[in-house]
PDB file of N, CA and C in Angstrom:
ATOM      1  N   UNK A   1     108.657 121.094  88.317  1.00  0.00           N
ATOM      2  CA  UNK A   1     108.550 120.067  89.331  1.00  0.00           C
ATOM      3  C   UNK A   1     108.768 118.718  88.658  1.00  0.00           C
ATOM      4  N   UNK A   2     109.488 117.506  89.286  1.00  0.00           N
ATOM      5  CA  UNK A   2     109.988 116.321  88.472  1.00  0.00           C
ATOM      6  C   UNK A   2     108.953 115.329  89.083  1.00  0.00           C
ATOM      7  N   UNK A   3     108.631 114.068  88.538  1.00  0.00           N
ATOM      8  CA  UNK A   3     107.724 113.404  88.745  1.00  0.00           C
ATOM      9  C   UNK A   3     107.704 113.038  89.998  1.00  0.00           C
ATOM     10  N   UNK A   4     108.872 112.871  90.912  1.00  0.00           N
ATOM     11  CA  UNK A   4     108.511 112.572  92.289  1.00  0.00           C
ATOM     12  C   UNK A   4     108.009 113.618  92.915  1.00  0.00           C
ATOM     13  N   UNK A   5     108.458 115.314  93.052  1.00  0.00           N
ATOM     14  CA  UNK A   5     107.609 116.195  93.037  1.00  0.00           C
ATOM     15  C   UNK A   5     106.261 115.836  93.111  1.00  0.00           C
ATOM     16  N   UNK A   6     105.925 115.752  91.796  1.00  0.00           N
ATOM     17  CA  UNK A   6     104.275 116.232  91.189  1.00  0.00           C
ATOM     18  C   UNK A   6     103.750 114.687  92.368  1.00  0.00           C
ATOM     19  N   UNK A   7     104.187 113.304  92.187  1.00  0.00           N
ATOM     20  CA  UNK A   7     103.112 112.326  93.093  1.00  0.00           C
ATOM     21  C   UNK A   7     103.772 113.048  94.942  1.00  0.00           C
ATOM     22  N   UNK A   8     104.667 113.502  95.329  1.00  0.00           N
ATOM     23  CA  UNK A   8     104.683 113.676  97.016  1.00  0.00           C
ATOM     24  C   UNK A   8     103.661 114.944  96.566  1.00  0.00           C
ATOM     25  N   UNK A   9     103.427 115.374  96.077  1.00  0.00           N
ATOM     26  CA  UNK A   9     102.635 116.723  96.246  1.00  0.00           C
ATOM     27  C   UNK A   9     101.105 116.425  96.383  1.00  0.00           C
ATOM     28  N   UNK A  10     100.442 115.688  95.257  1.00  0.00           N
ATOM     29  CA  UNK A  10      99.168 114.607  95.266  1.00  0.00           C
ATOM     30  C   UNK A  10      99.201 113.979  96.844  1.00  0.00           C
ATOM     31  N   UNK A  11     100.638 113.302  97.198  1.00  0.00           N
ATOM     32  CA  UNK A  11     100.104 112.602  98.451  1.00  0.00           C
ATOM     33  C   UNK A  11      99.970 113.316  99.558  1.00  0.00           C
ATOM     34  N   UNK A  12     100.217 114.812  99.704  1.00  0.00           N
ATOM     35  CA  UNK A  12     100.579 115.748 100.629  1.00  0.00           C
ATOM     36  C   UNK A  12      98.979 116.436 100.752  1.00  0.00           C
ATOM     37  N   UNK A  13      98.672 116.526  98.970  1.00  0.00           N
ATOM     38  CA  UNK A  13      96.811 116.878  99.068  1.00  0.00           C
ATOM     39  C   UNK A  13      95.923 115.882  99.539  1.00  0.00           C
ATOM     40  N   UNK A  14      96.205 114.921  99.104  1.00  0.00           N
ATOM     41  CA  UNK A  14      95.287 113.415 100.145  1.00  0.00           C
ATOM     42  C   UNK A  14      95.338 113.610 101.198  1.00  0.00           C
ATOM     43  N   UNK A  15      95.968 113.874 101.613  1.00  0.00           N
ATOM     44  CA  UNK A  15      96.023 113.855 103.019  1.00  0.00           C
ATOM     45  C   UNK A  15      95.295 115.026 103.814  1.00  0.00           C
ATOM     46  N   UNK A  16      95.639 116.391 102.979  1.00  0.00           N
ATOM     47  CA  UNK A  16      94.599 117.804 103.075  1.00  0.00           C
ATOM     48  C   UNK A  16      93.323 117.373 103.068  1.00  0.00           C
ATOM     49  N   UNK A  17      92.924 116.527 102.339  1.00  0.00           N
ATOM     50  CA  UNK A  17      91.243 116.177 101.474  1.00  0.00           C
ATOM     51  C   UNK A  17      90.677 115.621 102.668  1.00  0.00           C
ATOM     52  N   UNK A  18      91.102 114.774 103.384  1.00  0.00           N
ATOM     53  CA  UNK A  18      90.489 113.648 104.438  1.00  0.00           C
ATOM     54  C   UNK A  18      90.780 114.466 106.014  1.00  0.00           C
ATOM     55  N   UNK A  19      89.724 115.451 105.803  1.00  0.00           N
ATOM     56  CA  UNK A  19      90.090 116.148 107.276  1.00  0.00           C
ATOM     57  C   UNK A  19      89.390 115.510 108.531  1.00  0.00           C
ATOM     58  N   UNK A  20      88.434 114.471 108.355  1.00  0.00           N
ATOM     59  CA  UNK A  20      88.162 113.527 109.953  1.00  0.00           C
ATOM     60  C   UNK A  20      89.061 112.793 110.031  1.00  0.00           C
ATOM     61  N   UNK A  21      90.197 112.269 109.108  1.00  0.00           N
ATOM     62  CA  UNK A  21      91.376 111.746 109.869  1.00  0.00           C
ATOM     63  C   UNK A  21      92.660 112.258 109.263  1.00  0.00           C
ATOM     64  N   UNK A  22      92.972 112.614 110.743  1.00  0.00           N
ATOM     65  CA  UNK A  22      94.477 113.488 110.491  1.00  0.00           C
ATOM     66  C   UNK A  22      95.529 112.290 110.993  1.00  0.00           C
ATOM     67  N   UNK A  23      96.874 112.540 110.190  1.00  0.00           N
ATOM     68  CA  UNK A  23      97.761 111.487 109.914  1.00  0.00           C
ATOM     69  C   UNK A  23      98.776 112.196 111.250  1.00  0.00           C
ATOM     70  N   UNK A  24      99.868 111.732 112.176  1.00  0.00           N
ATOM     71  CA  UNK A  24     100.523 112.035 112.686  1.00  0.00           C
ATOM     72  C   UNK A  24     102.052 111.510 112.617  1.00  0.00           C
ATOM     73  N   UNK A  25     102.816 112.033 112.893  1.00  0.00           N
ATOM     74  CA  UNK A  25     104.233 111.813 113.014  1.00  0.00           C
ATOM     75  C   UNK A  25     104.688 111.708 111.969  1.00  0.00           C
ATOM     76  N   UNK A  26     105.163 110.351 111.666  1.00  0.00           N
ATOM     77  CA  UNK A  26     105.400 109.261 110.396  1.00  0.00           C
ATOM     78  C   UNK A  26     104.131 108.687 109.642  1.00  0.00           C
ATOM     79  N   UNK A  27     103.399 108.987 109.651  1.00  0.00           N
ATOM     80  CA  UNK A  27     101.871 108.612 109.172  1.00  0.00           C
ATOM     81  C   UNK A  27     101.816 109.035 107.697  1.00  0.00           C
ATOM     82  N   UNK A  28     101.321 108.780 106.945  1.00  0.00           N
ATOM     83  CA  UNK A  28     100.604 109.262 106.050  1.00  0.00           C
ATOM     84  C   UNK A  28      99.831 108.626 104.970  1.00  0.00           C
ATOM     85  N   UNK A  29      99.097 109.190 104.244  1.00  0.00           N
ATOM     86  CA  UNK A  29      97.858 108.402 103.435  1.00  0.00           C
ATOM     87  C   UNK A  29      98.502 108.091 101.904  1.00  0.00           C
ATOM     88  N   UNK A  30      98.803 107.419 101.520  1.00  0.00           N
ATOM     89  CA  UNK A  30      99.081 106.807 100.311  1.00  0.00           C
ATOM     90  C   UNK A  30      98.051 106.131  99.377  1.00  0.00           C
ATOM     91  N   UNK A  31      97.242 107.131  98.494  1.00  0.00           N
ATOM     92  CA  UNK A  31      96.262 106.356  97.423  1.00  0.00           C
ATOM     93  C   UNK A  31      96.763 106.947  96.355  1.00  0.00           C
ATOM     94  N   UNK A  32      97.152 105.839  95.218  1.00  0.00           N
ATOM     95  CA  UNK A  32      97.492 106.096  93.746  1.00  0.00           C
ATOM     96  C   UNK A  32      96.576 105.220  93.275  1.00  0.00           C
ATOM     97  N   UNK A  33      95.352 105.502  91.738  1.00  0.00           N
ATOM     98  CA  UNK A  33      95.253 104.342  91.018  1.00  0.00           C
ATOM     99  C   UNK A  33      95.984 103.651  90.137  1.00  0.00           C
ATOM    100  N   UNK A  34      96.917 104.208  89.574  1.00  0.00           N
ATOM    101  CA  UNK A  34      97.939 103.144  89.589  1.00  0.00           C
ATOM    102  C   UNK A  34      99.244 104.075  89.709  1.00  0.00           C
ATOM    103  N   UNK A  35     100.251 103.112  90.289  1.00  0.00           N
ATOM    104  CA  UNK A  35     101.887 103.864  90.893  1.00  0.00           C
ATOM    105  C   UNK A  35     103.024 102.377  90.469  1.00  0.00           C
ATOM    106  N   UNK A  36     104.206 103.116  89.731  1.00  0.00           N
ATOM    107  CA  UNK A  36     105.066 102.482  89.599  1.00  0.00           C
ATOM    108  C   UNK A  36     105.900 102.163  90.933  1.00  0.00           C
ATOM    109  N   UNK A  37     106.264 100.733  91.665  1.00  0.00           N
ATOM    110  CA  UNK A  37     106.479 100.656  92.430  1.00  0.00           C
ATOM    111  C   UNK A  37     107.847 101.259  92.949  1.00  0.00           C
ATOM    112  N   UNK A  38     108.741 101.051  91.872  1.00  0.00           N
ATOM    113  CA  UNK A  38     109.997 102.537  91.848  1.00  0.00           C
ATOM    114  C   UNK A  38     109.743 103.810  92.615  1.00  0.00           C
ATOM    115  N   UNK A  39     108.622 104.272  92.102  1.00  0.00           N
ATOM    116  CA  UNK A  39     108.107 105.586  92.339  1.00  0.00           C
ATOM    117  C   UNK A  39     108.005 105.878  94.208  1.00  0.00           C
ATOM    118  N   UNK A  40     107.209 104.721  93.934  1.00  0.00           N
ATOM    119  CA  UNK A  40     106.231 104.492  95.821  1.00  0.00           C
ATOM    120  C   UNK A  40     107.437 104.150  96.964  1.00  0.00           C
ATOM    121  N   UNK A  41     108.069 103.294  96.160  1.00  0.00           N
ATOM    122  CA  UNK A  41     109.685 103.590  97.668  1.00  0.00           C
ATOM    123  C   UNK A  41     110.158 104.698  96.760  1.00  0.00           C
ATOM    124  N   UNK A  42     110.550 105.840  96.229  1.00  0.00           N
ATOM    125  CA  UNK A  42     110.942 106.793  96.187  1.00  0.00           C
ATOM    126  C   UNK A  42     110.221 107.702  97.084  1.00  0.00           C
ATOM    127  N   UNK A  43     108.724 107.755  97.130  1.00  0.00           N
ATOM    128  CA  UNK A  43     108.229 108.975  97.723  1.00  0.00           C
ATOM    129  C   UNK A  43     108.359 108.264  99.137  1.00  0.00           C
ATOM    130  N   UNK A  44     108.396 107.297  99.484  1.00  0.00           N
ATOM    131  CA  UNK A  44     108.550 106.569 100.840  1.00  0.00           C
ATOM    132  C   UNK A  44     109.761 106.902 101.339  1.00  0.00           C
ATOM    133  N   UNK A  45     111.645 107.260 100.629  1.00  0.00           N
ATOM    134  CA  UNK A  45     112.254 107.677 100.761  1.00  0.00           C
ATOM    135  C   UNK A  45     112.443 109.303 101.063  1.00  0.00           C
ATOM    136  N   UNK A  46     111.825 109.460  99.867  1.00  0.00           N
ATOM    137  CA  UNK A  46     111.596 111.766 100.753  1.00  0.00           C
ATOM    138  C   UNK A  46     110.698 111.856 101.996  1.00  0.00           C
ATOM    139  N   UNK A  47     109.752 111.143 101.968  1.00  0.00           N
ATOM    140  CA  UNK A  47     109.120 111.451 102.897  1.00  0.00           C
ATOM    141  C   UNK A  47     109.731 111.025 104.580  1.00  0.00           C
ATOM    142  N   UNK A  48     110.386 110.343 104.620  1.00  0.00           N
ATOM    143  CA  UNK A  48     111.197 109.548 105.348  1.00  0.00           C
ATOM    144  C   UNK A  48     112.571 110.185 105.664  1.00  0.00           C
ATOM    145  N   UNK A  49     113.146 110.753 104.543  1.00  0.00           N
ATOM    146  CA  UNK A  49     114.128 111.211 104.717  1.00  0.00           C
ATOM    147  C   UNK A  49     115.689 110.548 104.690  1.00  0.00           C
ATOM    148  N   UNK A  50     115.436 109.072 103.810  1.00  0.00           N
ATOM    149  CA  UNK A  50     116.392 108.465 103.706  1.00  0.00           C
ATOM    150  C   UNK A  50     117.018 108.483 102.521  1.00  0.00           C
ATOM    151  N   UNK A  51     117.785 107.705 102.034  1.00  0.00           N
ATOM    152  CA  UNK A  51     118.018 107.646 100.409  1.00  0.00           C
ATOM    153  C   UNK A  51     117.549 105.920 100.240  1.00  0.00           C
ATOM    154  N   UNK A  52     117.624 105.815  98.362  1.00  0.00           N
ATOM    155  CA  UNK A  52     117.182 104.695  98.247  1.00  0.00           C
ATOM    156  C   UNK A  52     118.042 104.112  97.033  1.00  0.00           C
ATOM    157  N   UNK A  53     118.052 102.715  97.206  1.00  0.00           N
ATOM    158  CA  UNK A  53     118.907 101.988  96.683  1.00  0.00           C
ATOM    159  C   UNK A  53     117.752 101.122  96.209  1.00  0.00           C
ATOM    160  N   UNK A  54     117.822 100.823  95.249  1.00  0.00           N
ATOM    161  CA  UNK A  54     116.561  99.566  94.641  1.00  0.00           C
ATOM    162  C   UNK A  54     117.140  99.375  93.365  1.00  0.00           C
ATOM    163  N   UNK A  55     116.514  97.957  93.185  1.00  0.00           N
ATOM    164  CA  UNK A  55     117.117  97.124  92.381  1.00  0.00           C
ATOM    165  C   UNK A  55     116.272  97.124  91.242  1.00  0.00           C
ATOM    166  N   UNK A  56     116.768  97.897  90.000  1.00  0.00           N
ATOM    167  CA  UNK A  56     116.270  98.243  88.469  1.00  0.00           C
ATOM    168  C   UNK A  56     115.764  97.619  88.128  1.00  0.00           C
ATOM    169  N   UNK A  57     115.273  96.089  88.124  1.00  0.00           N
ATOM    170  CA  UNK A  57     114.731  94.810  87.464  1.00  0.00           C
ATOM    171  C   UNK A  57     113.510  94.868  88.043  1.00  0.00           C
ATOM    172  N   UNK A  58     113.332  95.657  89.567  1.00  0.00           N
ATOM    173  CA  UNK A  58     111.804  95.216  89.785  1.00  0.00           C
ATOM    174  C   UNK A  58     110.918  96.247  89.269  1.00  0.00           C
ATOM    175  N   UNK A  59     109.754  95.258  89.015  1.00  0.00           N
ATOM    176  CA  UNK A  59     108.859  96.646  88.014  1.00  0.00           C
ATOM    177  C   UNK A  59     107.239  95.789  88.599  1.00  0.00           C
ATOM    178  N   UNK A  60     106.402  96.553  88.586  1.00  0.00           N
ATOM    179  CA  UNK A  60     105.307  96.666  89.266  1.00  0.00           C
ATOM    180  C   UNK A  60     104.494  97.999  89.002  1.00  0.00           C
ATOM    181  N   UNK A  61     103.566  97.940  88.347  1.00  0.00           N
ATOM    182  CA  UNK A  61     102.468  99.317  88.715  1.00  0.00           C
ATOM    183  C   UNK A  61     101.314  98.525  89.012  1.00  0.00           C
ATOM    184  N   UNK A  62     100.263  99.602  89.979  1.00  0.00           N
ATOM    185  CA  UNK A  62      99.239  99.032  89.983  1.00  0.00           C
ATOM    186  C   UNK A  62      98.695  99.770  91.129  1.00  0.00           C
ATOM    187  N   UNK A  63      97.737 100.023  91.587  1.00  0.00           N
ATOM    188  CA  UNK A  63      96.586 100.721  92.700  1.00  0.00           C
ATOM    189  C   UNK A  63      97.272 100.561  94.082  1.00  0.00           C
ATOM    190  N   UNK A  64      97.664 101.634  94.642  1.00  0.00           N
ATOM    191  CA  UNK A  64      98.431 101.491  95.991  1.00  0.00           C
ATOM    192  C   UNK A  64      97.128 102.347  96.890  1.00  0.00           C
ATOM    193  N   UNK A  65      97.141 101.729  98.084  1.00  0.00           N
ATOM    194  CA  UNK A  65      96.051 102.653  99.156  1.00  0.00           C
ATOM    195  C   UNK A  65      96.144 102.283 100.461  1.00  0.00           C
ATOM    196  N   UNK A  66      96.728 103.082 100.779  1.00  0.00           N
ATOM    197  CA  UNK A  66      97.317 103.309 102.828  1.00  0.00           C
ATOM    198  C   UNK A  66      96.652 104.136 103.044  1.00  0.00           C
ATOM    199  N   UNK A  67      95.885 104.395 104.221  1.00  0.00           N
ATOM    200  CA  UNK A  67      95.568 105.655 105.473  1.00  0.00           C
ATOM    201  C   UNK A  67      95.750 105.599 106.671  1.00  0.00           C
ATOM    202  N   UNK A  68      96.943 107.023 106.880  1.00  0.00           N
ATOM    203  CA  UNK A  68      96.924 106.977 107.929  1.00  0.00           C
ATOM    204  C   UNK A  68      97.820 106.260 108.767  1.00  0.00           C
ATOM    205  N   UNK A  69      98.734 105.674 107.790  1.00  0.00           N
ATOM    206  CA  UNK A  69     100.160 104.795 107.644  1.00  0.00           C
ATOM    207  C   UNK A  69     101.107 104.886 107.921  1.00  0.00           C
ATOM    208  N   UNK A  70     102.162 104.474 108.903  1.00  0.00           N
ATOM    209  CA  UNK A  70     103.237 104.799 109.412  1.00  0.00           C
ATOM    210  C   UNK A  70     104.500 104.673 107.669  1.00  0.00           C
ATOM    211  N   UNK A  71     105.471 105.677 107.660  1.00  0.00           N
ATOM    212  CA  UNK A  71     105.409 105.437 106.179  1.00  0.00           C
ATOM    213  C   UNK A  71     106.809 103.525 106.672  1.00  0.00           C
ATOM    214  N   UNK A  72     106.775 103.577 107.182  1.00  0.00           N
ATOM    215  CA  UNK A  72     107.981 101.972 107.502  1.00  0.00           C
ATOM    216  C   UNK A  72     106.792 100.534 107.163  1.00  0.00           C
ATOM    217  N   UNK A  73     105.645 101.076 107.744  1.00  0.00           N
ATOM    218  CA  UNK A  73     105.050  99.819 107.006  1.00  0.00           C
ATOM    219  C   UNK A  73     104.343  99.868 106.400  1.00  0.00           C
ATOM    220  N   UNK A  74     104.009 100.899 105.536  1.00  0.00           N
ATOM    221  CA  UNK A  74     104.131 100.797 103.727  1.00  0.00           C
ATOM    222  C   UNK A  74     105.104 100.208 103.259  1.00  0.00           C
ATOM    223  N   UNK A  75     106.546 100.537 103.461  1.00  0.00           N
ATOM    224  CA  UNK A  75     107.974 100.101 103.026  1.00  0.00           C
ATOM    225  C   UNK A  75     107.600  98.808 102.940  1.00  0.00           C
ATOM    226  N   UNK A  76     107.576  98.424 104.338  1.00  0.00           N
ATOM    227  CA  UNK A  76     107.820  96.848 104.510  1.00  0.00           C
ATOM    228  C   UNK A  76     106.560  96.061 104.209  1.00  0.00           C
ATOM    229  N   UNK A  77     105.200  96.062 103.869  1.00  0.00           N
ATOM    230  CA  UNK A  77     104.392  96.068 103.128  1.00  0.00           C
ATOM    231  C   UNK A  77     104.303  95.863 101.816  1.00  0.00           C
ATOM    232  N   UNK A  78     105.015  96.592 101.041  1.00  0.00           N
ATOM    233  CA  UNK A  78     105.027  96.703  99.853  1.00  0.00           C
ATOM    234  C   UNK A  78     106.148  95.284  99.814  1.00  0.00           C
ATOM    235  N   UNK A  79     107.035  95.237 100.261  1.00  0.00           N
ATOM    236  CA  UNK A  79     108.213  95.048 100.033  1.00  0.00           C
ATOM    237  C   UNK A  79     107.391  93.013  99.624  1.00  0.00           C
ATOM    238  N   UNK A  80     106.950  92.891 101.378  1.00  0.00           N
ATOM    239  CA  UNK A  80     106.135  91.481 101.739  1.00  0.00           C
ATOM    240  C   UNK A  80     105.056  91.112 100.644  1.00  0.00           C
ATOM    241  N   UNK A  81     104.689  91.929 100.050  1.00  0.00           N
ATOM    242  CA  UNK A  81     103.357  91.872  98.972  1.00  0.00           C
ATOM    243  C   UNK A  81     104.315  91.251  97.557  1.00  0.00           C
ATOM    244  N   UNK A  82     105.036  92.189  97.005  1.00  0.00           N
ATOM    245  CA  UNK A  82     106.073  91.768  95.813  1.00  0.00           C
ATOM    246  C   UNK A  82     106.909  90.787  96.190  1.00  0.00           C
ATOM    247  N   UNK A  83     106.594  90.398  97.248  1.00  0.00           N
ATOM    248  CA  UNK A  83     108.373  88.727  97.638  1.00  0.00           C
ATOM    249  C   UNK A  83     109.583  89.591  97.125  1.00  0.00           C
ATOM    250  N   UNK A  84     109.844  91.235  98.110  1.00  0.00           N
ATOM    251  CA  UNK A  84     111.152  91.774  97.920  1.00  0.00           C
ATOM    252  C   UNK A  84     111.638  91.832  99.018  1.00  0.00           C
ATOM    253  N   UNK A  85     113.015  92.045  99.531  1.00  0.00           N
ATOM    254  CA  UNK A  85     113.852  91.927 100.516  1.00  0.00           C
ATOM    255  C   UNK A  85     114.476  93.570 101.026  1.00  0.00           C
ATOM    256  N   UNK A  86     113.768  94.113 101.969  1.00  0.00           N
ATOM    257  CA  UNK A  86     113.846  95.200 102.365  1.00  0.00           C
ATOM    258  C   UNK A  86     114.761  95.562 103.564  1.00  0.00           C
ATOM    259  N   UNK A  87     115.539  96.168 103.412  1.00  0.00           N
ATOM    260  CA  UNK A  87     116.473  96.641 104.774  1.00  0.00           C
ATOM    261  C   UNK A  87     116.451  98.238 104.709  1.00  0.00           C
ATOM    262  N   UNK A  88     116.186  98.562 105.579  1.00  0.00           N
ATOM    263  CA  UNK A  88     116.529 100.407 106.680  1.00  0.00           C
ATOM    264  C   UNK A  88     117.677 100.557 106.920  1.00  0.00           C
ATOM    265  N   UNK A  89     118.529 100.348 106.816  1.00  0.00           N
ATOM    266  CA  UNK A  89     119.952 100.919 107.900  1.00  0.00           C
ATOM    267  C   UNK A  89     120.524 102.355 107.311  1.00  0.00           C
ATOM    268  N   UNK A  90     120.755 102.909 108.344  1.00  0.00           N
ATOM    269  CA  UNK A  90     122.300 104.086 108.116  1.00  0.00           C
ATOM    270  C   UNK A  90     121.405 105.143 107.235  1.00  0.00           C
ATOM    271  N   UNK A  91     120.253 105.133 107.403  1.00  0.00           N
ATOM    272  CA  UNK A  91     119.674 106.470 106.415  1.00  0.00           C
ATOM    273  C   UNK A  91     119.466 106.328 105.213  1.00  0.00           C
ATOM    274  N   UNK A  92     119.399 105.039 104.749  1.00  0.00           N
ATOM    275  CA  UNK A  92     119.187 104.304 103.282  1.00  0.00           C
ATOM    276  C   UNK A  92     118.205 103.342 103.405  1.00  0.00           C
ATOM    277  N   UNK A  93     117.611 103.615 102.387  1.00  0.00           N
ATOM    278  CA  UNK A  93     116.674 102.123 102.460  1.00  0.00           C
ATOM    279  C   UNK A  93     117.069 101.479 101.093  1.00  0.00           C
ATOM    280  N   UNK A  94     117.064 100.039 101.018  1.00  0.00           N
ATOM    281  CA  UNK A  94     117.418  98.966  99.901  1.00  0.00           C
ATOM    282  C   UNK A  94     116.427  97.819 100.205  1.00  0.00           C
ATOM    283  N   UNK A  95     116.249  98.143  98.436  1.00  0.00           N
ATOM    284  CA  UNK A  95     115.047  96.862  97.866  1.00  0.00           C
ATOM    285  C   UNK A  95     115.915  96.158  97.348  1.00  0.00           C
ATOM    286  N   UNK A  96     115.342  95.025  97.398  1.00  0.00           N
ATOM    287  CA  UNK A  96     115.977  93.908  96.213  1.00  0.00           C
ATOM    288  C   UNK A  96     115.177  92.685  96.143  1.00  0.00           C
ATOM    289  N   UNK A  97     115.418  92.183  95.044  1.00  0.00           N
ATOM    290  CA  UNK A  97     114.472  91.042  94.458  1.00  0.00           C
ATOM    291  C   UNK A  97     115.034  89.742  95.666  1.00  0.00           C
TER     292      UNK A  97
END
């Protein structure tokens, strides 16, 4: 299993663990103590089902924690938190500084 594997799998058990609240649709619970922000729009991309385009220069780790989260505004969340420039279109998502 490759590292995006092993963290969607962790976020797939978070979500098992917290059975008084169940996540629906596009929802889901996102807690890392610390996550490379690369990583977090990657699993935001599988889980989503898009591909991802992001820009190599941005770098960020640090304690991420959503419940219960539509996964688009995590995306755009994350994006507003780091001062990055986020677009959805055509089945791709793109970060950039």
């Amino acid at each position: 299993m490759d590292i995006r594997g092993a963290f969607f799998a962790t976020l797939l058990l978070s979500q098992c663990a917290f059975a008084n609240e169940k996540c629906v649709g596009g929802e889901l619970r996102f807690t890392f103590n610390k996550l490379d922000i690369k990583t977090a729009f990657s699993i935001l991309a599988d889980f989503s089902g898009n591909k991802l385009v992001i820009d190599p220069t941005i770098s960020w780790a640090g304690p991420l924690n959503f419940g219960c989260t539509p996964w688009r505004t995590v995306a755009e969340d994350l994006a507003r938190t780091h001062n990055l420039k986020l677009e959805i279109k055509n089945g791709t998502i793109y970060v950039a500084k």
